[in-house]
C-alpha atoms as a PDB file:
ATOM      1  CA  UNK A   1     -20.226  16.205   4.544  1.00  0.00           C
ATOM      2  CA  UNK A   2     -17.320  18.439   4.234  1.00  0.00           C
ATOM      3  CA  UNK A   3     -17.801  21.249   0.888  1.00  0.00           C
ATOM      4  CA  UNK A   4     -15.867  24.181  -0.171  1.00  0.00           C
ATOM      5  CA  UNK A   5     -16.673  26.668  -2.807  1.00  0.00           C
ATOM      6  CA  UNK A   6     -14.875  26.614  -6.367  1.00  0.00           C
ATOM      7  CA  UNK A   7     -13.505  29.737  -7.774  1.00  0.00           C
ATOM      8  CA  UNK A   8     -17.298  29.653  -9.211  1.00  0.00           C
ATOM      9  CA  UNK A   9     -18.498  29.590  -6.688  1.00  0.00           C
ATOM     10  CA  UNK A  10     -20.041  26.018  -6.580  1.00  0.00           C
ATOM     11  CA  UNK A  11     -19.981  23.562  -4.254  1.00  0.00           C
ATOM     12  CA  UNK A  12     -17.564  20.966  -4.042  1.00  0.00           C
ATOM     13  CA  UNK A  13     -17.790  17.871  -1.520  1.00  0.00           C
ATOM     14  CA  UNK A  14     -14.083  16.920  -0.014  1.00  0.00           C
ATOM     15  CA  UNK A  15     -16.187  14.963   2.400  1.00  0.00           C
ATOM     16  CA  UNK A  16     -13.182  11.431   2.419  1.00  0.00           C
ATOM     17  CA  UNK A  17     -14.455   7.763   3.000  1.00  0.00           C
ATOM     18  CA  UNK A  18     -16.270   6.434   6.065  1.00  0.00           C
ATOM     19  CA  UNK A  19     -13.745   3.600   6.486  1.00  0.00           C
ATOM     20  CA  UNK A  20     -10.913   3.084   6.258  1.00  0.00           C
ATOM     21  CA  UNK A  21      -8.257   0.505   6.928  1.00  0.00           C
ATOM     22  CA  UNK A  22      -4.170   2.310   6.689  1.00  0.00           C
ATOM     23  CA  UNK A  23      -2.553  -1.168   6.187  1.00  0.00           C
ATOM     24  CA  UNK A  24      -4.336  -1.717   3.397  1.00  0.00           C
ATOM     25  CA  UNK A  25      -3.236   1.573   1.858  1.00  0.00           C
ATOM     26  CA  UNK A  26       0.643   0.824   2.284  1.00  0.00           C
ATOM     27  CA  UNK A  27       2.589  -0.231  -0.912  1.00  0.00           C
ATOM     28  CA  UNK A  28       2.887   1.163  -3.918  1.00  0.00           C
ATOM     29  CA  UNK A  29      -0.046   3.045  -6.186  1.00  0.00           C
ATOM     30  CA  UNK A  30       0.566   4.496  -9.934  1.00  0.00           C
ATOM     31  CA  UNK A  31      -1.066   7.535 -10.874  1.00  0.00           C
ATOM     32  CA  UNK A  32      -4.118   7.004 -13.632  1.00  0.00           C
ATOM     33  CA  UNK A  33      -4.839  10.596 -14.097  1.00  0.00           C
ATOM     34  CA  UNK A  34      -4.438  14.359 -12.149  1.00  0.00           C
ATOM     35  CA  UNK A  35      -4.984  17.577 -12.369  1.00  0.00           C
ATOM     36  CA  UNK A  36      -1.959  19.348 -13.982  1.00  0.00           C
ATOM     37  CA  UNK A  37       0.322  21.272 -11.555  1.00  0.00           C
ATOM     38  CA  UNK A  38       3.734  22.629 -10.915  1.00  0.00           C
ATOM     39  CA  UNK A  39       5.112  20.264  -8.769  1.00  0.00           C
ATOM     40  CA  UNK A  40       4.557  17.300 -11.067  1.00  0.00           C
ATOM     41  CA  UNK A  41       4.496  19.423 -14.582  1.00  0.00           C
ATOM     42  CA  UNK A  42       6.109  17.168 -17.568  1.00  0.00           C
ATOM     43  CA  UNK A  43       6.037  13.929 -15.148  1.00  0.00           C
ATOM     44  CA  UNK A  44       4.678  10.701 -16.565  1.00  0.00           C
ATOM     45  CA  UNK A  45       4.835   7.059 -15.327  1.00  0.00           C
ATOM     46  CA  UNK A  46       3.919   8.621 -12.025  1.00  0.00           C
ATOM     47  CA  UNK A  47       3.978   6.453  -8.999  1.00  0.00           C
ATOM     48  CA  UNK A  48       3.938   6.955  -4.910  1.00  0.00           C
ATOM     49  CA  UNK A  49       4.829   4.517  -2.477  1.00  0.00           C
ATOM     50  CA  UNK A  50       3.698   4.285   0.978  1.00  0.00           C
ATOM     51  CA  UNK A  51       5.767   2.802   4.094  1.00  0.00           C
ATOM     52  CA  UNK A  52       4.571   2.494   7.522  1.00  0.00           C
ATOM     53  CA  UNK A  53       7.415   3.628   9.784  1.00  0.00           C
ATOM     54  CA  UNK A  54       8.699   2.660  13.221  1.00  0.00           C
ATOM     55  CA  UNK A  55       7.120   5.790  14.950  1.00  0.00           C
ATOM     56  CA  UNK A  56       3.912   5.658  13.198  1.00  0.00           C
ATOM     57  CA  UNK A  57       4.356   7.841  10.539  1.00  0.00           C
ATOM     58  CA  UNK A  58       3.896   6.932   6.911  1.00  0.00           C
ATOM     59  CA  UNK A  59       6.840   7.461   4.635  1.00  0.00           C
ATOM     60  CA  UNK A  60       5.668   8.982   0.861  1.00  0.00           C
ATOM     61  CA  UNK A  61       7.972   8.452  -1.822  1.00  0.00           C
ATOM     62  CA  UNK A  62       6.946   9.663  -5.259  1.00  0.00           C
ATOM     63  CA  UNK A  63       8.540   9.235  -8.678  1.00  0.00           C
ATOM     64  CA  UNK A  64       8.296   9.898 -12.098  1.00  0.00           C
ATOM     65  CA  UNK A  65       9.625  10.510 -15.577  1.00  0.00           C
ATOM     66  CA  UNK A  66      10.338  14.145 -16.718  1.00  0.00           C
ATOM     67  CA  UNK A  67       9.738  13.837 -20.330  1.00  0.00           C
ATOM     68  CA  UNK A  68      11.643  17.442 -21.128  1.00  0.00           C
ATOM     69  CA  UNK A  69      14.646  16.788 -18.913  1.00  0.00           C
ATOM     70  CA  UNK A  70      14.803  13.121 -19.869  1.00  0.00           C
ATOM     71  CA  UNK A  71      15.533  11.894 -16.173  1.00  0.00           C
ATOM     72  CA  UNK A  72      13.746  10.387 -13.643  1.00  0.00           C
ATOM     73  CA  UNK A  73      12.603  12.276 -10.493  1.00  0.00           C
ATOM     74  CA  UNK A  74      11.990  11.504  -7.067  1.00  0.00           C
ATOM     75  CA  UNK A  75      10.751  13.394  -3.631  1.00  0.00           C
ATOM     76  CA  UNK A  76      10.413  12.077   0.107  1.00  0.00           C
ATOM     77  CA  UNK A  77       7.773  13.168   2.251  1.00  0.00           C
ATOM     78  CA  UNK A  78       5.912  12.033   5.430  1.00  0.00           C
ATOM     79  CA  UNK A  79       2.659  11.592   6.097  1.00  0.00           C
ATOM     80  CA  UNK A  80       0.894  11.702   9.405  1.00  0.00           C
ATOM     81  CA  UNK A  81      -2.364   9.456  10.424  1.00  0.00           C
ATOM     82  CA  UNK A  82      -5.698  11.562  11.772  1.00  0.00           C
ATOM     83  CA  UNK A  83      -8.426  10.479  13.183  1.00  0.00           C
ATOM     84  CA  UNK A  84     -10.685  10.747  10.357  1.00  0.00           C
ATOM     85  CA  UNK A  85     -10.955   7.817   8.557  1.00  0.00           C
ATOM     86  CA  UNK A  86      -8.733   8.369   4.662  1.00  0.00           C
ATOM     87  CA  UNK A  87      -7.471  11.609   5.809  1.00  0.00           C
ATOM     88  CA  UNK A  88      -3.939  11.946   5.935  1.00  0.00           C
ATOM     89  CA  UNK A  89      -1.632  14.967   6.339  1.00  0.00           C
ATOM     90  CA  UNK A  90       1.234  14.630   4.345  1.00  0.00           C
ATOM     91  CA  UNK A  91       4.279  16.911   3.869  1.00  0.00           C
ATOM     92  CA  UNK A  92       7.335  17.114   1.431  1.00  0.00           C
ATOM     93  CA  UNK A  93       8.220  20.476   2.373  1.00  0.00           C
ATOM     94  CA  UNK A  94      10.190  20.886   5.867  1.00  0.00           C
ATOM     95  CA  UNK A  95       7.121  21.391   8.784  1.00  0.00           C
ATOM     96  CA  UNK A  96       4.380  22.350   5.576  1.00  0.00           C
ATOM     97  CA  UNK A  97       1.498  19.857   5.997  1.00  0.00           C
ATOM     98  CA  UNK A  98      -1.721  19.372   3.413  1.00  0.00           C
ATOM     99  CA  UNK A  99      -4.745  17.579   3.638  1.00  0.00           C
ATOM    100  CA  UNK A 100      -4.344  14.034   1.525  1.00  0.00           C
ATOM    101  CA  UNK A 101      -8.170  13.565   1.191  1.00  0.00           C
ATOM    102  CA  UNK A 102      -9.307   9.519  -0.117  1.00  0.00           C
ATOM    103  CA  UNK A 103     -12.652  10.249  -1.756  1.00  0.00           C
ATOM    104  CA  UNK A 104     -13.436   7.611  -2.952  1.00  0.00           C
ATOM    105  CA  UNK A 105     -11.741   4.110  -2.542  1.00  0.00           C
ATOM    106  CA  UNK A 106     -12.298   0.349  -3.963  1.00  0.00           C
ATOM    107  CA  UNK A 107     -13.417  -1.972  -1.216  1.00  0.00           C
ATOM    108  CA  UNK A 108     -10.157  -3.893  -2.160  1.00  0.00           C
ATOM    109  CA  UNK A 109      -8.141  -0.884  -1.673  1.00  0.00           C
ATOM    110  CA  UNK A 110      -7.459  -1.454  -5.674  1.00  0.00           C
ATOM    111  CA  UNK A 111      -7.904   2.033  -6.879  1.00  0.00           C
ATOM    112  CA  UNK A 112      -8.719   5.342  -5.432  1.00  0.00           C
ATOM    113  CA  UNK A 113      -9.741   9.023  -5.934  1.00  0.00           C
ATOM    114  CA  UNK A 114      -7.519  11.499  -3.823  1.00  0.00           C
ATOM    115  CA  UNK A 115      -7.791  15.227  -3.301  1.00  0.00           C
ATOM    116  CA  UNK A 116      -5.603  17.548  -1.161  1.00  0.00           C
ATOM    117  CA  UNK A 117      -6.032  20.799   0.790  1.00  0.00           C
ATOM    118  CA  UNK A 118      -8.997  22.536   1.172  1.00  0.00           C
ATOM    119  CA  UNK A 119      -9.500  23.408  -2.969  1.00  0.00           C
ATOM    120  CA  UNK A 120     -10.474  21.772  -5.889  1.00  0.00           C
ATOM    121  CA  UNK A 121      -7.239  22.249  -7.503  1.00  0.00           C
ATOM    122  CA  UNK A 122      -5.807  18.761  -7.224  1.00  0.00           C
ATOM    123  CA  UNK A 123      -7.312  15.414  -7.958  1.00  0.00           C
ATOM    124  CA  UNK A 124      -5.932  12.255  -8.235  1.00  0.00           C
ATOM    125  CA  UNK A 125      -6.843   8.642  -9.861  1.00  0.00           C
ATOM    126  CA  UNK A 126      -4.833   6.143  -8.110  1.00  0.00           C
ATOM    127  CA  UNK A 127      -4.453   2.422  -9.069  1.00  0.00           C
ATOM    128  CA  UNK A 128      -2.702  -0.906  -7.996  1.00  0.00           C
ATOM    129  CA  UNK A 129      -2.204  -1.606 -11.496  1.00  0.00           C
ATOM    130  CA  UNK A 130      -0.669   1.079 -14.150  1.00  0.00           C
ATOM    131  CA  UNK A 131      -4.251   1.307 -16.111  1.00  0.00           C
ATOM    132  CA  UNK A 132      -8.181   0.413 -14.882  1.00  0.00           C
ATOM    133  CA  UNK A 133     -10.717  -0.968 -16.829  1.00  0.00           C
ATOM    134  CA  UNK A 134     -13.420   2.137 -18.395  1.00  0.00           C
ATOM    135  CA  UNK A 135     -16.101   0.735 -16.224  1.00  0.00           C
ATOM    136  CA  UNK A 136     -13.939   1.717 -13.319  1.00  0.00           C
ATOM    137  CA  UNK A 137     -12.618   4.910 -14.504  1.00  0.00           C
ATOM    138  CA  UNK A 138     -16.419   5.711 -15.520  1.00  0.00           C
ATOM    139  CA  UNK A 139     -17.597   4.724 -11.991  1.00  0.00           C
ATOM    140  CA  UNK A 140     -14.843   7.596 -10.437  1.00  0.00           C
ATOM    141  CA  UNK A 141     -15.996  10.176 -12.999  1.00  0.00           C
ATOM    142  CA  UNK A 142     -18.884   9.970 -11.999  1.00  0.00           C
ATOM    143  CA  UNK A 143     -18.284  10.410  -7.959  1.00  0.00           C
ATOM    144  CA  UNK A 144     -15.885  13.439  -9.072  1.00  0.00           C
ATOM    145  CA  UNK A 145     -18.278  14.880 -11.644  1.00  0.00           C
ATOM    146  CA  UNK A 146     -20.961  14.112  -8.279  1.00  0.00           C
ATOM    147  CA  UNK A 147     -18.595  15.972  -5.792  1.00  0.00           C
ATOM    148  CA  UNK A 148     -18.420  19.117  -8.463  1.00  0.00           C
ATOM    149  CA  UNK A 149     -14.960  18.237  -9.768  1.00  0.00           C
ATOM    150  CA  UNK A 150     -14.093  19.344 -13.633  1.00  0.00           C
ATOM    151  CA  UNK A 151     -13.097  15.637 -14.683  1.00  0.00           C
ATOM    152  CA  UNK A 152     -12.440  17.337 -18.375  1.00  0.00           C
ATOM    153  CA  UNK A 153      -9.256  19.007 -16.595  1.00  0.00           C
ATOM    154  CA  UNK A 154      -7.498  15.469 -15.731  1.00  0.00           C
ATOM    155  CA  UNK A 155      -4.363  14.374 -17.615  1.00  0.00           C
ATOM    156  CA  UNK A 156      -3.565  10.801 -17.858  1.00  0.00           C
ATOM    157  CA  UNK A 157      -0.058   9.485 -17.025  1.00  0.00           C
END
C-alpha cells in the first residue's frame, strides 16, 4: 500500500491497481467528475484521449470547453509506461513528469478513478461513456471516501 498524509494530516492510500492491461486503456475517456484546479478551471465536456505510439510512449491529448472564453481548448502531452501496474508518468510540460495513478478501474476498463502526484489534490472519475449509472458512481465514492479522499470537493463535467 502506498499512503501520504493530507494537509490534515490523515492518511490517504494512492496505492494504484494490481493489474493492469495498457491496451485496454488506449482510446478515448470523458471526464465524470474532478477536483477543481487551474489547469482545467472553467472547462466542461472534458475528455482525454490516449494513443500508443511507435516508440512506446503513450500520446495524451486532452480537450475541453471553456465556458468563460467560449472556445474549445486542447493540450498534448506524453505519457511514459512503468513497471507498476496503472501507473503512468505523464507530462504536458517540456521534461516535467507526474505520477498518473489508476485507483481504481472497471474490470472492462469502462470507468476509472485516477489520481496524480504524490497529494490528494487531484482526483479524477473517468468513463467510456459521458455519464455512469449512480450505482457506479456510488461504488467509486466509496473506494475514494475508503482511500481518505474528500468526494464532497468533486465537480462534475
Amino acid at each position: 500500500m502506498k499512503e501520504i498524509k493530507n494537509e490534515k494530516g490523515n492518511l490517504i492510500d494512492i496505492s494504484t491497481v494490481g493489474k493492469f492491461e495498457t491496451e485496454k486503456y488506449l482510446g478515448e475517456w470523458y471526464e465524470i467528475a474532478r477536483y477543481d484546479h487551474r489547469f482545467e478551471k472553467n472547462l466542461k465536456d472534458v475528455m482525454a484521449t490516449y494513443i500508443l505510439q511507435k516508440n512506446g510512449m503513450i500520446k495524451v491529448v486532452n480537450k475541453g470547453f471553456d465556458k468563460k472564453k467560449g472556445l474549445q481548448k486542447k493540450i498534448v502531452g506524453k505519457a511514459k509506461i512503468t513497471d507498476v501496474p496503472g501507473l503512468l508518468r505523464v507530462s504536458f510540460f517540456w521534461i516535467f513528469y507526474s505520477d498518473y495513478r489508476i485507483l481504481l478501474l472497471d474490470d472492462n476498463y469502462e470507468w476509472a478513478l485516477v489520481s496524480a502526484g504524490h497529494s490528494n489534490k487531484y482526483l479524477w472519475i473517468l468513463g467510456r461513456e459521458p455519464e455512469l449509472s449512480k450505482e457506479i458512481l456510488e461504488k467509486i465514492f466509496s473506494e475514494a471516501e475508503r482511500r481518505g479522499f474528500d468526494t464532497s470537493k468533486l465537480i462534475f463535467n
